[in-house]
C-alpha atoms as a PDB file:
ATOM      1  CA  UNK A   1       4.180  -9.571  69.141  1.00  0.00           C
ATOM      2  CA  UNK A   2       7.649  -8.541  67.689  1.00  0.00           C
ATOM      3  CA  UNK A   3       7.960 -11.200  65.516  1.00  0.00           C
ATOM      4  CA  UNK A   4       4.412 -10.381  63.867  1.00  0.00           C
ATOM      5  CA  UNK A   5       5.157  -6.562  63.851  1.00  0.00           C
ATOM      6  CA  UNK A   6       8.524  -7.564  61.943  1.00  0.00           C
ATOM      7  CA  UNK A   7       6.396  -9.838  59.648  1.00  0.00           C
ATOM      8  CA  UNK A   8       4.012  -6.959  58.824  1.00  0.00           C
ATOM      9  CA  UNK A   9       6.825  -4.707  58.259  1.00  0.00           C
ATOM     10  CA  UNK A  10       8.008  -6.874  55.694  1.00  0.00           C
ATOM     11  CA  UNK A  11       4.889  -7.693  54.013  1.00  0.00           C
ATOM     12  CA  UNK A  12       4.145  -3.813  53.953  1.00  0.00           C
ATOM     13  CA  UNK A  13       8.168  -3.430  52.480  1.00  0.00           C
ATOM     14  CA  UNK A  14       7.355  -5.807  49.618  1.00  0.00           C
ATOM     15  CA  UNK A  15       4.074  -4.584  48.649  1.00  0.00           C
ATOM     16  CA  UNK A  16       5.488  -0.991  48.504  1.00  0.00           C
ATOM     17  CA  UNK A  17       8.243  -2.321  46.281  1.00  0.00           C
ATOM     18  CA  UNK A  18       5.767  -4.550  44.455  1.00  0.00           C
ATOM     19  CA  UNK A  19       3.531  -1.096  43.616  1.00  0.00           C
ATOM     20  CA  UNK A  20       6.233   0.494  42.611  1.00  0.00           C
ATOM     21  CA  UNK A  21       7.597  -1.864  40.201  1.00  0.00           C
ATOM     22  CA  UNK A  22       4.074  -2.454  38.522  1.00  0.00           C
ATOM     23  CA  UNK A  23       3.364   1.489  38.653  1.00  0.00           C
ATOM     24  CA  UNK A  24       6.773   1.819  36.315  1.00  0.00           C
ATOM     25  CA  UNK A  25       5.793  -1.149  34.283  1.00  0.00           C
ATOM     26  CA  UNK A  26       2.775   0.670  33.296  1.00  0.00           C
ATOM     27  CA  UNK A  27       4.076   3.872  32.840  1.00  0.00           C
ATOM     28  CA  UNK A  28       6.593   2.163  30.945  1.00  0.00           C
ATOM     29  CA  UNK A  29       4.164   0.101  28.650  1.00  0.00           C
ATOM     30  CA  UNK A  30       1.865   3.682  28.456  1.00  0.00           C
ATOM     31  CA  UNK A  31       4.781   5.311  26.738  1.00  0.00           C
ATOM     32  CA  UNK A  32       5.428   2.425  24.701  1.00  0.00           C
ATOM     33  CA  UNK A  33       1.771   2.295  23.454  1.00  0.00           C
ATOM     34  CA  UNK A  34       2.059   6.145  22.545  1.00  0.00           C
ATOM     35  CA  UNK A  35       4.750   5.870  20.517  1.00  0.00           C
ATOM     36  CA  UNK A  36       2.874   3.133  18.827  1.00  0.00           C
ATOM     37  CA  UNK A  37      -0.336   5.173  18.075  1.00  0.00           C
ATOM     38  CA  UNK A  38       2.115   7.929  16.887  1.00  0.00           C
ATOM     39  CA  UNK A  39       4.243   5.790  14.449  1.00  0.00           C
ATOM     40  CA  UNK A  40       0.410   4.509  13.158  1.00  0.00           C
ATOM     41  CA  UNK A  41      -0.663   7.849  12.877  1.00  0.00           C
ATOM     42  CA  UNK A  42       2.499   8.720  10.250  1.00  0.00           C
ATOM     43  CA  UNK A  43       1.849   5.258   8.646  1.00  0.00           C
ATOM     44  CA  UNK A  44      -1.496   6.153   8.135  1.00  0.00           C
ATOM     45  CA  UNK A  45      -0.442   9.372   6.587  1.00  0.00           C
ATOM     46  CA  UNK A  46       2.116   8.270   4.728  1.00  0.00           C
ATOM     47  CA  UNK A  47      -0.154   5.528   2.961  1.00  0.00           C
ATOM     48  CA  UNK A  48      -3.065   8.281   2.110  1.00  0.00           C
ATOM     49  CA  UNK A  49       0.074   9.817   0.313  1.00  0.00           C
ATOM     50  CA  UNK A  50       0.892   7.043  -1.291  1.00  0.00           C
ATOM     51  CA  UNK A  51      -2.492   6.129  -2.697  1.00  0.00           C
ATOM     52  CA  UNK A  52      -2.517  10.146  -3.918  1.00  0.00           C
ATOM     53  CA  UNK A  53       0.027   9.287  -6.300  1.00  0.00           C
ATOM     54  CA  UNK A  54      -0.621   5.736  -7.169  1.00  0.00           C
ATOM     55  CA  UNK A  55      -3.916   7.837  -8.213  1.00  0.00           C
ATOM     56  CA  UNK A  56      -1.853   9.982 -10.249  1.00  0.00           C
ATOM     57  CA  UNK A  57       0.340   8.035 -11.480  1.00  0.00           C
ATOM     58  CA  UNK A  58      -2.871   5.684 -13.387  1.00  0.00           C
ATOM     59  CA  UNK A  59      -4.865   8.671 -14.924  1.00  0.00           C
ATOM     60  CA  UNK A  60      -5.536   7.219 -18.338  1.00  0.00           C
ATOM     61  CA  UNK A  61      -3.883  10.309 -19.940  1.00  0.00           C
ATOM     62  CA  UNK A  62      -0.415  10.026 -18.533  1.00  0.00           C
ATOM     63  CA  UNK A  63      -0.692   5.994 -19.176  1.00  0.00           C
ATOM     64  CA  UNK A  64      -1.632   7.051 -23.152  1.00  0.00           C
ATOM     65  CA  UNK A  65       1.627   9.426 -22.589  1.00  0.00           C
ATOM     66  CA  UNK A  66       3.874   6.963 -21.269  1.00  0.00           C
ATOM     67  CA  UNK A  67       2.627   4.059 -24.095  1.00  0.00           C
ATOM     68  CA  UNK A  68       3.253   6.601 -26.946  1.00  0.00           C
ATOM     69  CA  UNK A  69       6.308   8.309 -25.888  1.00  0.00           C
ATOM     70  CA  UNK A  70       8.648   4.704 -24.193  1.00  0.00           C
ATOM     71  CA  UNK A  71       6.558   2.163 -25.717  1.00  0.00           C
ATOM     72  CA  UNK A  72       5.855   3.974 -29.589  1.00  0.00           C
ATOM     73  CA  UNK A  73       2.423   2.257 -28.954  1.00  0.00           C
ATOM     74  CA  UNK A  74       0.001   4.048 -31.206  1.00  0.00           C
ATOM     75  CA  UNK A  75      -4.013   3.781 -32.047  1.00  0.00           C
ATOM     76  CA  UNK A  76      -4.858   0.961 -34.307  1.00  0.00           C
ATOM     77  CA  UNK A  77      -6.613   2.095 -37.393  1.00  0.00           C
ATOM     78  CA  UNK A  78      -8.570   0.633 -40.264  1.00  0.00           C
ATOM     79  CA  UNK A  79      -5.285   0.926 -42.297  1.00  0.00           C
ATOM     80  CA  UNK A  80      -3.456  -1.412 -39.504  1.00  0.00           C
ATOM     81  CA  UNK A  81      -6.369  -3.841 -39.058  1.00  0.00           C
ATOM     82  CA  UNK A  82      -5.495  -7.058 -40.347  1.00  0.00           C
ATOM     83  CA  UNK A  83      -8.927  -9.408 -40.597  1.00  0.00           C
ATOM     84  CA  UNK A  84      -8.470 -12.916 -39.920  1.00  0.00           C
ATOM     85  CA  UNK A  85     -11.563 -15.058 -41.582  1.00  0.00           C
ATOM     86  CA  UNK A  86     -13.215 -17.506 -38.539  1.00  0.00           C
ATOM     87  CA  UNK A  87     -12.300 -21.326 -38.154  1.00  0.00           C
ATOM     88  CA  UNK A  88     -13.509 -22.902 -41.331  1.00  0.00           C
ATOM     89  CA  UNK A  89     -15.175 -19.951 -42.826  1.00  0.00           C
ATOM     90  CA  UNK A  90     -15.604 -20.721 -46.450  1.00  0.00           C
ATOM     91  CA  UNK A  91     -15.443 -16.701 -47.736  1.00  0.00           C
ATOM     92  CA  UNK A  92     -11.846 -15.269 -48.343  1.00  0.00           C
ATOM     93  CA  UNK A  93     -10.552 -12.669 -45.923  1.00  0.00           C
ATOM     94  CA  UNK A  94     -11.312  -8.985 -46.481  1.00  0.00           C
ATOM     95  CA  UNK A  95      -7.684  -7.756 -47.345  1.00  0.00           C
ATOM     96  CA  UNK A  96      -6.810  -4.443 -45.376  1.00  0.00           C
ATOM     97  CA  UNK A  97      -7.022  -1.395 -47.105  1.00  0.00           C
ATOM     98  CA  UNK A  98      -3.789  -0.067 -47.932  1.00  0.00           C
ATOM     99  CA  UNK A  99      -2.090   2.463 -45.782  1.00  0.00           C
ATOM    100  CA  UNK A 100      -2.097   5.904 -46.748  1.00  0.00           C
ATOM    101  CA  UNK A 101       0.816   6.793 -44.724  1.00  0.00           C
ATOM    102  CA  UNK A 102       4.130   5.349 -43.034  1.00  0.00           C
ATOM    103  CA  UNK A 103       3.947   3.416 -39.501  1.00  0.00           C
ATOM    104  CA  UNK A 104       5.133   5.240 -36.870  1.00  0.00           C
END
């Protein structure tokens, strides 16, 4: 009777200690997966932000800006347009009118 009282004693000892270790496992893994939804939720954020200016930073306006001001793109015009006749066309090319102005 000792011996089986011992050997329930021990079983009870190791499945307190077993409980225990699991119950801070998954407090431990609970924390951990917070942090995780937190560091998503200021990913998330920080993406929508991201897209805000990528948004901004393509408006057609500022891209004309940009082109005219770093590039010196600038419109093409009749006076620029240089007509190149088809593959074997037999008619001469329509010279460009002449420009009334210097290129920028």
């Amino acid at each position: 009777m000792l011996r089986m009282n011992l050997l329930l004693a021990a079983a009870l000892l190791a499945s307190a200690l077993y409980l225990v270790r699991t119950t801070y496992e998954s407090r431990k893994l609970f924390v951990a997966l917070e942090a995780e939804h937190a560091r998503e939720r200021r990913l998330q954020i920080e993406l929508e932000q991201l897209e805000v200016a990528k948004r901004a930073q393509a408006t057609p306006l500022r891209v004309e800006k940009i082109a005219r001001e770093k590039l010196r793109m600038f419109n093409a015009s009749p006076a620029l347009t240089h007509y190149v006749p088809a593959a074997g066309a037999s008619a001469p090319a329509v010279p460009a009118p002449a420009a009334s102005g210097a290129m920028r």
